[in-house]
PDB file of N, CA and C in Angstrom:
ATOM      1  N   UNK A   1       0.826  -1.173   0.000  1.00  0.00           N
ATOM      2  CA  UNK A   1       0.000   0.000   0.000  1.00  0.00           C
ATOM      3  C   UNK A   1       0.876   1.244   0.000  1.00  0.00           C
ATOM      4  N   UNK A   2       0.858   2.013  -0.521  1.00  0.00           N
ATOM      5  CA  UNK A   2       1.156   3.478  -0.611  1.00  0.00           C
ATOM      6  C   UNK A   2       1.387   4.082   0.343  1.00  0.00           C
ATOM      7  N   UNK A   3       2.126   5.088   1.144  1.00  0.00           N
ATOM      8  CA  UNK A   3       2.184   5.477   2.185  1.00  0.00           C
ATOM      9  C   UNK A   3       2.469   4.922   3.162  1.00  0.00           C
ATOM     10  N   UNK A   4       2.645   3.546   3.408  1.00  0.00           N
ATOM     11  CA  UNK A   4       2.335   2.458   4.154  1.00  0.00           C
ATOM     12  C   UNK A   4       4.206   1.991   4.379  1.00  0.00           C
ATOM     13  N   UNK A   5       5.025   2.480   3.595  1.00  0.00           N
ATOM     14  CA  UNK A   5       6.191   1.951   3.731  1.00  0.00           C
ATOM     15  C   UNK A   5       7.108   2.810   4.139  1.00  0.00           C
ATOM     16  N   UNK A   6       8.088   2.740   4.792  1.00  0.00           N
ATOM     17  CA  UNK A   6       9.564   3.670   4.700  1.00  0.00           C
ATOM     18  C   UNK A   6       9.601   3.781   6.408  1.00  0.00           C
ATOM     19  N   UNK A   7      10.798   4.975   7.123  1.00  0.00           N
ATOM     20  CA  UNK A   7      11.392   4.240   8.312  1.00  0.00           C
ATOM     21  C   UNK A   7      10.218   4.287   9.414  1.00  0.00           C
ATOM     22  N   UNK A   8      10.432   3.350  10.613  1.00  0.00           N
ATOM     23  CA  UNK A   8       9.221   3.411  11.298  1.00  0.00           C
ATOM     24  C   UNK A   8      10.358   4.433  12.336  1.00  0.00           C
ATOM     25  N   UNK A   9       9.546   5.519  12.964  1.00  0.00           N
ATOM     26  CA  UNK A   9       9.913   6.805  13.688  1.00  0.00           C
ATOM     27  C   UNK A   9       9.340   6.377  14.980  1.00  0.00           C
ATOM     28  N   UNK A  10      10.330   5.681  15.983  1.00  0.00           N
ATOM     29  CA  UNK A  10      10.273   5.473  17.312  1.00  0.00           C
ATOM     30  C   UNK A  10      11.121   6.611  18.308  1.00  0.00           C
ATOM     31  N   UNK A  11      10.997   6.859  18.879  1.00  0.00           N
ATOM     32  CA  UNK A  11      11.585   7.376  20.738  1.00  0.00           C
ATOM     33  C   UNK A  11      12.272   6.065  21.180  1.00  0.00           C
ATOM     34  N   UNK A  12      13.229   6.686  21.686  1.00  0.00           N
ATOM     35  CA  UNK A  12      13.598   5.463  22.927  1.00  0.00           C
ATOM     36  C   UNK A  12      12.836   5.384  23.809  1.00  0.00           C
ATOM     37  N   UNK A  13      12.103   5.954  24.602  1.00  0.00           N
ATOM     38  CA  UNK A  13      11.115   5.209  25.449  1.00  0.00           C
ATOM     39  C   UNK A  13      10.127   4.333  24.579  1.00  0.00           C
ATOM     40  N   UNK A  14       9.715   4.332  23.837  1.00  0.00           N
ATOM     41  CA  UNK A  14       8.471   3.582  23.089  1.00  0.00           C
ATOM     42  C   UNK A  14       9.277   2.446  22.716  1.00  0.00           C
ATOM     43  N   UNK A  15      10.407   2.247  21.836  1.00  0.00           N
ATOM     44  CA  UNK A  15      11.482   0.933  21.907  1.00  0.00           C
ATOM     45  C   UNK A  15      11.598   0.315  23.030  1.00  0.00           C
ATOM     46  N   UNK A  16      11.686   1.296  24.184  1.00  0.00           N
ATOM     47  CA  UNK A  16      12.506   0.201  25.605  1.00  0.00           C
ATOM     48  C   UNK A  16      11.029  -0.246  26.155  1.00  0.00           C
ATOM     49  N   UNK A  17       9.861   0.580  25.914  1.00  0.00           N
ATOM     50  CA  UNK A  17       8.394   0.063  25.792  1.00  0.00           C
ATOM     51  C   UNK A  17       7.910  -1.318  25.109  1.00  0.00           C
ATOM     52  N   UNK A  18       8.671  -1.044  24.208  1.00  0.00           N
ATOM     53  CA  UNK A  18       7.810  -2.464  23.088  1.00  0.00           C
ATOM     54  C   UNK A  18       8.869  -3.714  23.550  1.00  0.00           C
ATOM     55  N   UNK A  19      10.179  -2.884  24.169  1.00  0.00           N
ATOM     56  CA  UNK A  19      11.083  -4.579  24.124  1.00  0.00           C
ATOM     57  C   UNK A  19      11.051  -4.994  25.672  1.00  0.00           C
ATOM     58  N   UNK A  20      10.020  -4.521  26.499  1.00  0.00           N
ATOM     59  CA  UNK A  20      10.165  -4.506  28.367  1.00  0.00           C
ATOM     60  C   UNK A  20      10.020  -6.084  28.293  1.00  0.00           C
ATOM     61  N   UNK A  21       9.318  -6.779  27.583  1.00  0.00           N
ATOM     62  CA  UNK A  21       8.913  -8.248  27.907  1.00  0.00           C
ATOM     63  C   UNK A  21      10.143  -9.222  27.259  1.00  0.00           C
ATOM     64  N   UNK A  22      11.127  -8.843  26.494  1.00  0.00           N
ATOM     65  CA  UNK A  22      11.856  -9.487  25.701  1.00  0.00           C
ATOM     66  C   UNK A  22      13.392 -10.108  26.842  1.00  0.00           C
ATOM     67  N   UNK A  23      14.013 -10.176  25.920  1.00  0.00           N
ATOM     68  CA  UNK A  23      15.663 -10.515  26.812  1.00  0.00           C
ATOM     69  C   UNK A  23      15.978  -9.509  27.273  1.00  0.00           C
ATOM     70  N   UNK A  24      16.796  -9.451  27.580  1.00  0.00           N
ATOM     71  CA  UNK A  24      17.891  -8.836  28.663  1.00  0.00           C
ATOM     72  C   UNK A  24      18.729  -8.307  27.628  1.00  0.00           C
ATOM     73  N   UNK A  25      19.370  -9.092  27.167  1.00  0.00           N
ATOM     74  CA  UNK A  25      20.885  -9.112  26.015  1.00  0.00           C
ATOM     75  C   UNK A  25      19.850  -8.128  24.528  1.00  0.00           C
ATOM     76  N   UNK A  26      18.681  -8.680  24.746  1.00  0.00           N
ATOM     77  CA  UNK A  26      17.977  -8.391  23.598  1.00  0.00           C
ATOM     78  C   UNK A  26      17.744  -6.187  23.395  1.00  0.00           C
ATOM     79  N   UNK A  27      17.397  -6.387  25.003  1.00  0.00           N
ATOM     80  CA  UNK A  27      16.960  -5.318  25.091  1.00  0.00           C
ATOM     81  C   UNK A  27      18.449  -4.167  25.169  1.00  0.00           C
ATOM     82  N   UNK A  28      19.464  -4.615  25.945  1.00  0.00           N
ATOM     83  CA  UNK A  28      20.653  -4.021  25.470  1.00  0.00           C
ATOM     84  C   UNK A  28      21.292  -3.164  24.311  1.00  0.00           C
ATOM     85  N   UNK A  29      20.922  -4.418  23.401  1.00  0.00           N
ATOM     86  CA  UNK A  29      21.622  -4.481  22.218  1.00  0.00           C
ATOM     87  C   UNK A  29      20.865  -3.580  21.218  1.00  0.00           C
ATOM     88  N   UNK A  30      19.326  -3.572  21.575  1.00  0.00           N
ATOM     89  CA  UNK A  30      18.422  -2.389  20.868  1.00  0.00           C
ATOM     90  C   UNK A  30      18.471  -0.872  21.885  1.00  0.00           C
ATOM     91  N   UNK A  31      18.937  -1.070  22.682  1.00  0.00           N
ATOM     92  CA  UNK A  31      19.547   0.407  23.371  1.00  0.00           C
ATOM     93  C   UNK A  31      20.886   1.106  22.521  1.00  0.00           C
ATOM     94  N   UNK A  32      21.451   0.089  22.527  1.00  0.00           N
ATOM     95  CA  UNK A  32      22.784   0.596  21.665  1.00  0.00           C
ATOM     96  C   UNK A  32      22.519   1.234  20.595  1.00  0.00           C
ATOM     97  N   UNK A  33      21.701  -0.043  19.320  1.00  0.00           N
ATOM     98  CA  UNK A  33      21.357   0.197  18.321  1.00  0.00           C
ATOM     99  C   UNK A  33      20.462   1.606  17.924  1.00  0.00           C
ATOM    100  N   UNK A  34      19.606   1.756  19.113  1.00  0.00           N
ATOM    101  CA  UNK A  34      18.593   2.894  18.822  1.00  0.00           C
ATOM    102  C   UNK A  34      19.065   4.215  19.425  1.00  0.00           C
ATOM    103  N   UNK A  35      20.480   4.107  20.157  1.00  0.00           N
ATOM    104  CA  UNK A  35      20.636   5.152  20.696  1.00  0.00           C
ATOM    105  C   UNK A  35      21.471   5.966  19.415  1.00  0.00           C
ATOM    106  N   UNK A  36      22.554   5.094  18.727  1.00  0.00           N
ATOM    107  CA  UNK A  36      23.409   5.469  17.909  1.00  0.00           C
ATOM    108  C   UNK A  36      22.243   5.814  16.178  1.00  0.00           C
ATOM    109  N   UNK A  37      21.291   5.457  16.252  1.00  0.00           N
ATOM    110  CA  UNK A  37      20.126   6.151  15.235  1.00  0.00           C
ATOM    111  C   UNK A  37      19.467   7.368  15.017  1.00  0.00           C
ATOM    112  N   UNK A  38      19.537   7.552  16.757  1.00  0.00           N
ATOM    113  CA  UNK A  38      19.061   8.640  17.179  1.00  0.00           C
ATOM    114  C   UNK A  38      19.712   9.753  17.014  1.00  0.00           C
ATOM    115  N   UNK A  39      21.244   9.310  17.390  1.00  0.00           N
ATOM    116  CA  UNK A  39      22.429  10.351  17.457  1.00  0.00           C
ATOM    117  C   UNK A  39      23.020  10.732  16.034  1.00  0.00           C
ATOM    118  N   UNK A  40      22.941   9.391  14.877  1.00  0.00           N
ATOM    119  CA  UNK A  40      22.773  10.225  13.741  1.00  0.00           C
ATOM    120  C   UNK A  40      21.854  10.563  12.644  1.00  0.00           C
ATOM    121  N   UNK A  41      20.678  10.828  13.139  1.00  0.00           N
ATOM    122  CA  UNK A  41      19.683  11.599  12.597  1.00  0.00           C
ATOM    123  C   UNK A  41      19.836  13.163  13.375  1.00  0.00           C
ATOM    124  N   UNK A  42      20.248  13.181  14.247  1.00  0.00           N
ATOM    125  CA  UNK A  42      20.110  14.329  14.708  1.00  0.00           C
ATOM    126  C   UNK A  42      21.817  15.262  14.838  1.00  0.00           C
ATOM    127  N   UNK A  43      22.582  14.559  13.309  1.00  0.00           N
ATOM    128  CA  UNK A  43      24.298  14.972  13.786  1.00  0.00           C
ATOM    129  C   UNK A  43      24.516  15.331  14.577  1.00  0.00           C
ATOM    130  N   UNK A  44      24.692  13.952  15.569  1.00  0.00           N
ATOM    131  CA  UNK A  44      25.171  13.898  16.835  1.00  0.00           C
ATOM    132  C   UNK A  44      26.232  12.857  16.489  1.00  0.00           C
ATOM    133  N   UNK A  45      26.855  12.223  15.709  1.00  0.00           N
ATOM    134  CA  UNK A  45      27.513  10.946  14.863  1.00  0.00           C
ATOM    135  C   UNK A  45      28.228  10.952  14.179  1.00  0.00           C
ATOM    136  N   UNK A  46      29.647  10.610  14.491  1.00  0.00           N
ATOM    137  CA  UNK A  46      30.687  11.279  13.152  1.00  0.00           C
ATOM    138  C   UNK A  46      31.245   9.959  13.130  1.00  0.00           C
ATOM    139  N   UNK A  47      31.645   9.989  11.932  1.00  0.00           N
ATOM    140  CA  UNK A  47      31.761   8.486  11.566  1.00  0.00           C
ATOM    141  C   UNK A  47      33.429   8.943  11.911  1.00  0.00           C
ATOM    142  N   UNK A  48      34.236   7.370  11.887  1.00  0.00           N
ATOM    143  CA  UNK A  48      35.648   7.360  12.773  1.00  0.00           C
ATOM    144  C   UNK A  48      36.055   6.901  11.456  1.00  0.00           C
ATOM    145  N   UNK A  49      37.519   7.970  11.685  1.00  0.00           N
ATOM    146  CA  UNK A  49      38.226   7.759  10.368  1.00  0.00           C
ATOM    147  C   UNK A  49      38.976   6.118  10.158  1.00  0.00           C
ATOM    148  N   UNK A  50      38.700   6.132   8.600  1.00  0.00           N
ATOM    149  CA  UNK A  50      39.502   4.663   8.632  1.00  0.00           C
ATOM    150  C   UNK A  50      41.219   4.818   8.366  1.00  0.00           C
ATOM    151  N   UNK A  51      41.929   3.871   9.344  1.00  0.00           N
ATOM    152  CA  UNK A  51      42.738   3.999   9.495  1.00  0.00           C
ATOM    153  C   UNK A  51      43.801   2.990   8.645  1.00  0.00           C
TER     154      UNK A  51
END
């Protein structure tokens, strides 16, 4: 459907919301993941030079 596709726009509270019932390791690892999403949508994120 139309309109229906492209990124889904979460908060970290609503993530650490939807994953409260999940793992431990699980829920971690989507802290990391969603924190560093957050930080570069909002250039907060500089990518590290390759060395």
């Amino acid at each position: 459907m139309p309109g229906n596709y492209g990124p889904i726009d979460l908060t970290l509270d609503e993530a650490r919301a939807a994953l409260a019932n999940g793992l431990t390791i699980q829920f971690d690892i989507a802290d990391i993941l969603l924190t560093a999403k957050l930080k570069a949508e909002y250039g907060e994120l500089t990518p590290a030079p390759i060395v």
